[in-house]
Protein backbone atom coordinates (compact mmCIF):
# COMPACT_ATOMS: atom_id res chain seq x y z
CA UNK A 1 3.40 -19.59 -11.35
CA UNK A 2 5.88 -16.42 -11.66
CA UNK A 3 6.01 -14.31 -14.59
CA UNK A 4 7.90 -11.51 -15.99
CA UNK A 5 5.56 -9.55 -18.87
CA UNK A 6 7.04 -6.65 -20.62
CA UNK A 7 5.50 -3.43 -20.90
CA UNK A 8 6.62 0.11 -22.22
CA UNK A 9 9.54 1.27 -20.20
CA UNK A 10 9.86 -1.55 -17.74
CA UNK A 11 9.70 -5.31 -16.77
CA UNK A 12 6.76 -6.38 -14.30
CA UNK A 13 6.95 -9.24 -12.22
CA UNK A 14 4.07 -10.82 -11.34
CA UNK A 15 3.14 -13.76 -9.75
CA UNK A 16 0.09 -16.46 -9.96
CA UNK A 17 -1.70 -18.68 -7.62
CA UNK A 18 -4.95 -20.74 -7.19
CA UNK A 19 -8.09 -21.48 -8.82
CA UNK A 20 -11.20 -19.86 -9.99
CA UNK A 21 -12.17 -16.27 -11.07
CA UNK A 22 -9.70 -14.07 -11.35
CA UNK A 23 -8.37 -11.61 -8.33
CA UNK A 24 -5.78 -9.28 -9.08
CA UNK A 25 -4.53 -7.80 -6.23
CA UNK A 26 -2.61 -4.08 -6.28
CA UNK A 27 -0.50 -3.45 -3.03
CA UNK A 28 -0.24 -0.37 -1.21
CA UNK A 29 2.88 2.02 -0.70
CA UNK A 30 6.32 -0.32 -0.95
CA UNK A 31 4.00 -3.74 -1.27
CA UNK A 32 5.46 -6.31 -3.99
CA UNK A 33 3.95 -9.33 -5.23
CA UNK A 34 4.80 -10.94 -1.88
CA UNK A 35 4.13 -8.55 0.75
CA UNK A 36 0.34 -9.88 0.92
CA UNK A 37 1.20 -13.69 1.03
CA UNK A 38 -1.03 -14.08 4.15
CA UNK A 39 -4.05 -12.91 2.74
CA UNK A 40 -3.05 -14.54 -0.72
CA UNK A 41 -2.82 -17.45 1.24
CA UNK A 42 -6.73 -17.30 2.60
CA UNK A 43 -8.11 -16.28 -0.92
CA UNK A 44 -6.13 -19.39 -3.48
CA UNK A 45 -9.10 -21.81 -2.43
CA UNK A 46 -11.89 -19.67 -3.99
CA UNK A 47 -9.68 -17.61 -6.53
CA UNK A 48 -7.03 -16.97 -9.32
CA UNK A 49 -4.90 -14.38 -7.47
CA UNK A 50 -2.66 -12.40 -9.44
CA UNK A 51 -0.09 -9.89 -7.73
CA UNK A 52 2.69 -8.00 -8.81
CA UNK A 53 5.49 -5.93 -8.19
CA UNK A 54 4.79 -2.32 -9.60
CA UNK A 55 7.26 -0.81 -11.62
CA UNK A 56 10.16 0.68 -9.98
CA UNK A 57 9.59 -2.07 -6.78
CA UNK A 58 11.99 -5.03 -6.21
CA UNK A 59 11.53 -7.34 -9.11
CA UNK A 60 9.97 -5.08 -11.90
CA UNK A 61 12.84 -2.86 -13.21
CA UNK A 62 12.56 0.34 -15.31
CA UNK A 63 14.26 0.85 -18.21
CA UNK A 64 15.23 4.23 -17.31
CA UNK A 65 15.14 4.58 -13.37
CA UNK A 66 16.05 8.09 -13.08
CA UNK A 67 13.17 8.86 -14.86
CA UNK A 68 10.32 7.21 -12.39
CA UNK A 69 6.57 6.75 -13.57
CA UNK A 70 3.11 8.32 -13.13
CA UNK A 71 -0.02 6.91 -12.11
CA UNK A 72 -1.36 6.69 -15.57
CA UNK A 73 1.69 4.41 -16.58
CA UNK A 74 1.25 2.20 -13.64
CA UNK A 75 -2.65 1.92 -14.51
CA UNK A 76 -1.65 0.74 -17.97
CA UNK A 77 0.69 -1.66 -16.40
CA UNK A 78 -2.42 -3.25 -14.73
CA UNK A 79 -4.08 -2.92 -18.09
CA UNK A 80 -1.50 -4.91 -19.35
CA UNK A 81 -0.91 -7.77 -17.06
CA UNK A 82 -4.45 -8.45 -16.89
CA UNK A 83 -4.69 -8.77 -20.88
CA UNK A 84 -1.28 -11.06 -20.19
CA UNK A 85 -3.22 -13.46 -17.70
CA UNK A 86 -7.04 -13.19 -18.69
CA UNK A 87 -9.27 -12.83 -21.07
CA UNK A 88 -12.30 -12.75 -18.98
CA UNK A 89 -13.53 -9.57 -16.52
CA UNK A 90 -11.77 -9.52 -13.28
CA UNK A 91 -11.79 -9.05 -9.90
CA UNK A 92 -9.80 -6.23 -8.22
CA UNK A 93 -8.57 -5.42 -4.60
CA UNK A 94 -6.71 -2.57 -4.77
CA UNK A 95 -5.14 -0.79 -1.87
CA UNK A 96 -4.13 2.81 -0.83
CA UNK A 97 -1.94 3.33 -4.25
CA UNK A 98 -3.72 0.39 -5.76
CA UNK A 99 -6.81 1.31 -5.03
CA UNK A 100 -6.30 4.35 -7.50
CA UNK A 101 -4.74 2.56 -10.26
CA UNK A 102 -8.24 0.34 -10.04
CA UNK A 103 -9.82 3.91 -10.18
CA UNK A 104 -7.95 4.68 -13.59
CA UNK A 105 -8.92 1.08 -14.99
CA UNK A 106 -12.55 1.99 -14.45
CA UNK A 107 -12.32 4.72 -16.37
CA UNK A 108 -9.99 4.02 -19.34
CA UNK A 109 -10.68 0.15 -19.64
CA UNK A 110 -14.18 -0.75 -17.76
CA UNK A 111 -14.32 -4.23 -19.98
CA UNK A 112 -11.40 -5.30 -17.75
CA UNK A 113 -12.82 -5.59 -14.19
CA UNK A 114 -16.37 -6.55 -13.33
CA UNK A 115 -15.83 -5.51 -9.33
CA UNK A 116 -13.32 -3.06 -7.59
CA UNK A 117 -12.92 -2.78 -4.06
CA UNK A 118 -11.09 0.61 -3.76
CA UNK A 119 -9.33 0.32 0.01
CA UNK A 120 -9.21 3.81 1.65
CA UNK A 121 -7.65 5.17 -2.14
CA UNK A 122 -4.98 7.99 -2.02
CA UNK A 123 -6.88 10.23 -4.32
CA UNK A 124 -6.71 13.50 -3.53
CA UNK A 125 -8.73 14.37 -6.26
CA UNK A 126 -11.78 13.24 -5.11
CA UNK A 127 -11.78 15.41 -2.20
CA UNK A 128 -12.89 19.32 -2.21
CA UNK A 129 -10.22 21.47 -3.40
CA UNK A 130 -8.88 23.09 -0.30
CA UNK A 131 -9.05 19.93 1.14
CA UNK A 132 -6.93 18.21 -2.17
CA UNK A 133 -4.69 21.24 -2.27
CA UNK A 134 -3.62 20.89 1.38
CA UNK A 135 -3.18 16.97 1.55
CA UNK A 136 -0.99 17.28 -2.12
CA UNK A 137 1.24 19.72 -0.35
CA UNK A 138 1.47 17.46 3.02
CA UNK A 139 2.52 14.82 0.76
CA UNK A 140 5.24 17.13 -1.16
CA UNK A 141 6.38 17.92 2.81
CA UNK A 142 6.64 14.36 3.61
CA UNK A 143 8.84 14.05 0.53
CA UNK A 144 11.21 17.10 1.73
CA UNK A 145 11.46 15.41 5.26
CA UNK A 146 12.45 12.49 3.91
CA UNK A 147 15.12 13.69 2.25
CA UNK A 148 16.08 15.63 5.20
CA UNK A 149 15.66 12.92 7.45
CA UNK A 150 15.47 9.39 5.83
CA UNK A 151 13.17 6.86 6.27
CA UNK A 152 13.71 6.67 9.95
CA UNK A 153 13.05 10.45 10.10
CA UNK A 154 9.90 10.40 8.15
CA UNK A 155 8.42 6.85 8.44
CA UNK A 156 6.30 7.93 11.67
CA UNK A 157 5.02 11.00 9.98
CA UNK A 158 3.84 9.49 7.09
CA UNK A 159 1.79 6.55 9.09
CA UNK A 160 0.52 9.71 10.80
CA UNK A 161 -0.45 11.16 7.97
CA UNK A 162 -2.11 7.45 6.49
CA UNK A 163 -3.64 6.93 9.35
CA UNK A 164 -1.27 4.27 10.36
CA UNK A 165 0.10 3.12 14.20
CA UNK A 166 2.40 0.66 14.10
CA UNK A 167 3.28 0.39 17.50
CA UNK A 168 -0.95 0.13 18.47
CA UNK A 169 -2.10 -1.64 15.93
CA UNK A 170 -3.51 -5.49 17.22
CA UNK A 171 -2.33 -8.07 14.47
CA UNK A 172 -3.53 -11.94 13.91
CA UNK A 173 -1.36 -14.17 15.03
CA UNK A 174 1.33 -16.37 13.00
CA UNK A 175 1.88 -13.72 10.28
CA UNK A 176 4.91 -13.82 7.92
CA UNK A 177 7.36 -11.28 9.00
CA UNK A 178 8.54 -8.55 7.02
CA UNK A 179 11.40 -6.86 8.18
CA UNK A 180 12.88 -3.87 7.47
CA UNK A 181 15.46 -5.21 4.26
CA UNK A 182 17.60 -3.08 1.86
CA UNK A 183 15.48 -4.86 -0.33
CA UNK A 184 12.21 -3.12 1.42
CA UNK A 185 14.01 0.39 2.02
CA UNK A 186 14.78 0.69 -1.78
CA UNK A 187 11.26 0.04 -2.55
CA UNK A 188 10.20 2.31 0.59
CA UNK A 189 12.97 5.16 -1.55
CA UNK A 190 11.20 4.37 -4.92
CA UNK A 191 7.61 4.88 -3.32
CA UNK A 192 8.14 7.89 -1.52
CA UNK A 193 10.46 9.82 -3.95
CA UNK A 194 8.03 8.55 -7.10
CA UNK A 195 5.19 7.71 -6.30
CA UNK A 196 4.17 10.74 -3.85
CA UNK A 197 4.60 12.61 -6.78
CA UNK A 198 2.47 10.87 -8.67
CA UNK A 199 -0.24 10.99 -6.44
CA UNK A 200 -0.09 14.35 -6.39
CA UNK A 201 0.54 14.73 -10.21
CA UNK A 202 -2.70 12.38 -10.97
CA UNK A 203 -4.93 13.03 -13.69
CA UNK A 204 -7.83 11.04 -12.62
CA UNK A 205 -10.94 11.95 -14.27
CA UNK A 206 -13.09 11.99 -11.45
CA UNK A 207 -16.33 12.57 -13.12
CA UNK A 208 -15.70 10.02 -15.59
CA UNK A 209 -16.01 7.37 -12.24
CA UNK A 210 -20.03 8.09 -11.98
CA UNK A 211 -20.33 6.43 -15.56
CA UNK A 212 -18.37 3.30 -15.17
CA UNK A 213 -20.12 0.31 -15.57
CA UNK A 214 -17.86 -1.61 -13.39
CA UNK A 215 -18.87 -2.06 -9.94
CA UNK A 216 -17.01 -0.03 -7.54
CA UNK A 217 -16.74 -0.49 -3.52
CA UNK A 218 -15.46 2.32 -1.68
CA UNK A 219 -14.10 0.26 1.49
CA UNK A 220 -12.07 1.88 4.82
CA UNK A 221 -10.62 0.00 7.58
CA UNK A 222 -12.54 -0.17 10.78
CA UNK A 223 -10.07 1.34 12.71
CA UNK A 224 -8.59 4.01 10.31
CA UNK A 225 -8.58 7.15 12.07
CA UNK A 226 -11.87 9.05 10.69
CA UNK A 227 -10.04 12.48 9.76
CA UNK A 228 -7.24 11.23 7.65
CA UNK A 229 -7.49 11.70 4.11
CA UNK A 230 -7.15 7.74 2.72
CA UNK A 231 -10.49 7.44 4.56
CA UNK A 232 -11.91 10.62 3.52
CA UNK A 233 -11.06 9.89 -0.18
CA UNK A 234 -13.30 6.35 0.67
CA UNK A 235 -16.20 8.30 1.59
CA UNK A 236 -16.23 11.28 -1.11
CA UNK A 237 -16.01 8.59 -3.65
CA UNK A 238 -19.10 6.60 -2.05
CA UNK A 239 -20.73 9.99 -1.84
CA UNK A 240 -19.52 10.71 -5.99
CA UNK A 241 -21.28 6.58 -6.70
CA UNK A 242 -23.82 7.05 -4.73
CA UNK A 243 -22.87 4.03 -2.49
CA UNK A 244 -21.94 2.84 0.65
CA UNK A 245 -18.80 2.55 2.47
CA UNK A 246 -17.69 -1.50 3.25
CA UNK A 247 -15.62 -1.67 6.48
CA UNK A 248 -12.84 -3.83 6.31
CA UNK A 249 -11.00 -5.70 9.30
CA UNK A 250 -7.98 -3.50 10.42
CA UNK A 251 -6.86 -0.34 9.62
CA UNK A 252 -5.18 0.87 6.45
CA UNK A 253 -3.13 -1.96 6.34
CA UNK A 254 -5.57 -4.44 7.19
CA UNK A 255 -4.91 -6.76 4.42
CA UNK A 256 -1.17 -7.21 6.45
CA UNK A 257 -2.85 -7.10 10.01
CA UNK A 258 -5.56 -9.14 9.54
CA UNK A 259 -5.34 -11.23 6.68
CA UNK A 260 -7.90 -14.51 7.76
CA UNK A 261 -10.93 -11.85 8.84
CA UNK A 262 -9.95 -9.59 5.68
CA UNK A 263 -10.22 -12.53 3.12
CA UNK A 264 -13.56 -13.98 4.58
CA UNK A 265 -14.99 -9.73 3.98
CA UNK A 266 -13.53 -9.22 0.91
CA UNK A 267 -15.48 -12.62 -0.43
CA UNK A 268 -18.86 -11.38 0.98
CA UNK A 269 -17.95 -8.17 -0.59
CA UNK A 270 -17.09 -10.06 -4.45
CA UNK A 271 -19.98 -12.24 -4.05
């Protein structure tokens, strides 16, 4: 089932499949509603899976464009289609981006989601300040090269900087491809002109996290480089829960990679 809901300021898409408790999944970086179908695929058996294109991506249009969003608007737009499709707690994958809009629903609406596996969040927040202050201005950097540059300029510095190889990376086989579009470079222009910014503009209140009631599962990919700051963000918010890190199949982008060995951990993980 497809839907469009309407929220303040914009038009989500948002898409339904499958039976069982409900799964909402939130994509990383330029991900829509079908940029997962693999892994979507592996999980419709055992769950309701809900994705969705964020606002500002492909199907869900803003009212005013020029005017972007922040992370708090996007988290309310999660708020909002899980009221639209649910009634009962959920379950939540979120990755990278979507990992921190999870974060936000913890905090501002914790009767929403029983379980959140945060994947390798881009929360600089959570880190020590030197070390948030440095990786918000890397991502400000990555925004100025990209305007310099374009995509093709900056797309191998920002895998770099995610922790991200492309060209290395080993991948399952038969996956859907997803090639480079105009579709998938106006999203790609959308994420990195907006949503860097609101990264780095969050307002996340990290102490709030230790007091949610919702179950919370730092996860990184097994072969995310150690030192980049996705995975770092993983471990200072297992260290803020007092929790352990899950390992996932892959790297940052192992829900794409490895979407068969990614569903059958992320169901040992929601139990």
């Amino acid at each position: 089932m497809n839907g469009t809901l309407r929220v303040p300021g914009a038009h989500l898409h948002y898409e339904v499949r499958g039976t069982g408790p409900v799964l909402l999944i939130s994509q990383s970086g330029e991900g829509d509603a079908g940029r997962s179908a693999d892994l979507v695929d592996q999980l419709v058996g055992h769950y309701t899976v809900v994705t969705y294109d964020r606002r500002g991506l492909h199907r869900s249009t803003l009212d005013a464009p020029a005017r972007g969003a922040t992370t708090r608007e996007h988290a309310d737009d999660v708020h909002r289609l899980l009221a639209e499709v649910t009634d009962e707690p959920a379950l939540m994958l979120g990755c990278s981006f979507g990992a921190v809009l999870g974060l936000h629903l913890a905090v501002d609406h914790p009767g929403q989601i029983s379980t959140l596996v945060a994947h390798e969040p881009v929360a600089p927040r959570l880190l020590p300040e030197a070390e948030r202050i440095h990786h918000e201005r890397e991502l400000a950097e990555l925004q100025e090269l990209y305007d310099e540059q374009g995509l093709a300029g900056a797309f191998k510095k920002i895998a770099e900087t995610l922790g991200i190889n492309p060209g290395a990376q080993e991948t399952e086989p038969d996956l859907t491809p997803h090639p480079m579009t105009d579709q998938r470079r106006a999203d790609f222009d959308f994420f990195i002109r907006n949503d860097f910014t609101a990264v780095v503009q969050d307002t996340l209140d990290v102490a709030a996290l230790k007091n949610t009631p919702v179950r919370v599962i730092p996860a990184t990919g097994r072969t995310t480089p150690r030192d980049v700051f996705d995975h770092r963000c993983a471990h200072e918010l297992a260290a803020l829960l007092g929790v352990e890190v899950a390992e996932l199949p892959g790297g940052h982008n192992g829900n794409l990679t490895h979407p068969r060995a990614y569903a059958a951990r992320l169901r040992e993980l929601l139990g």
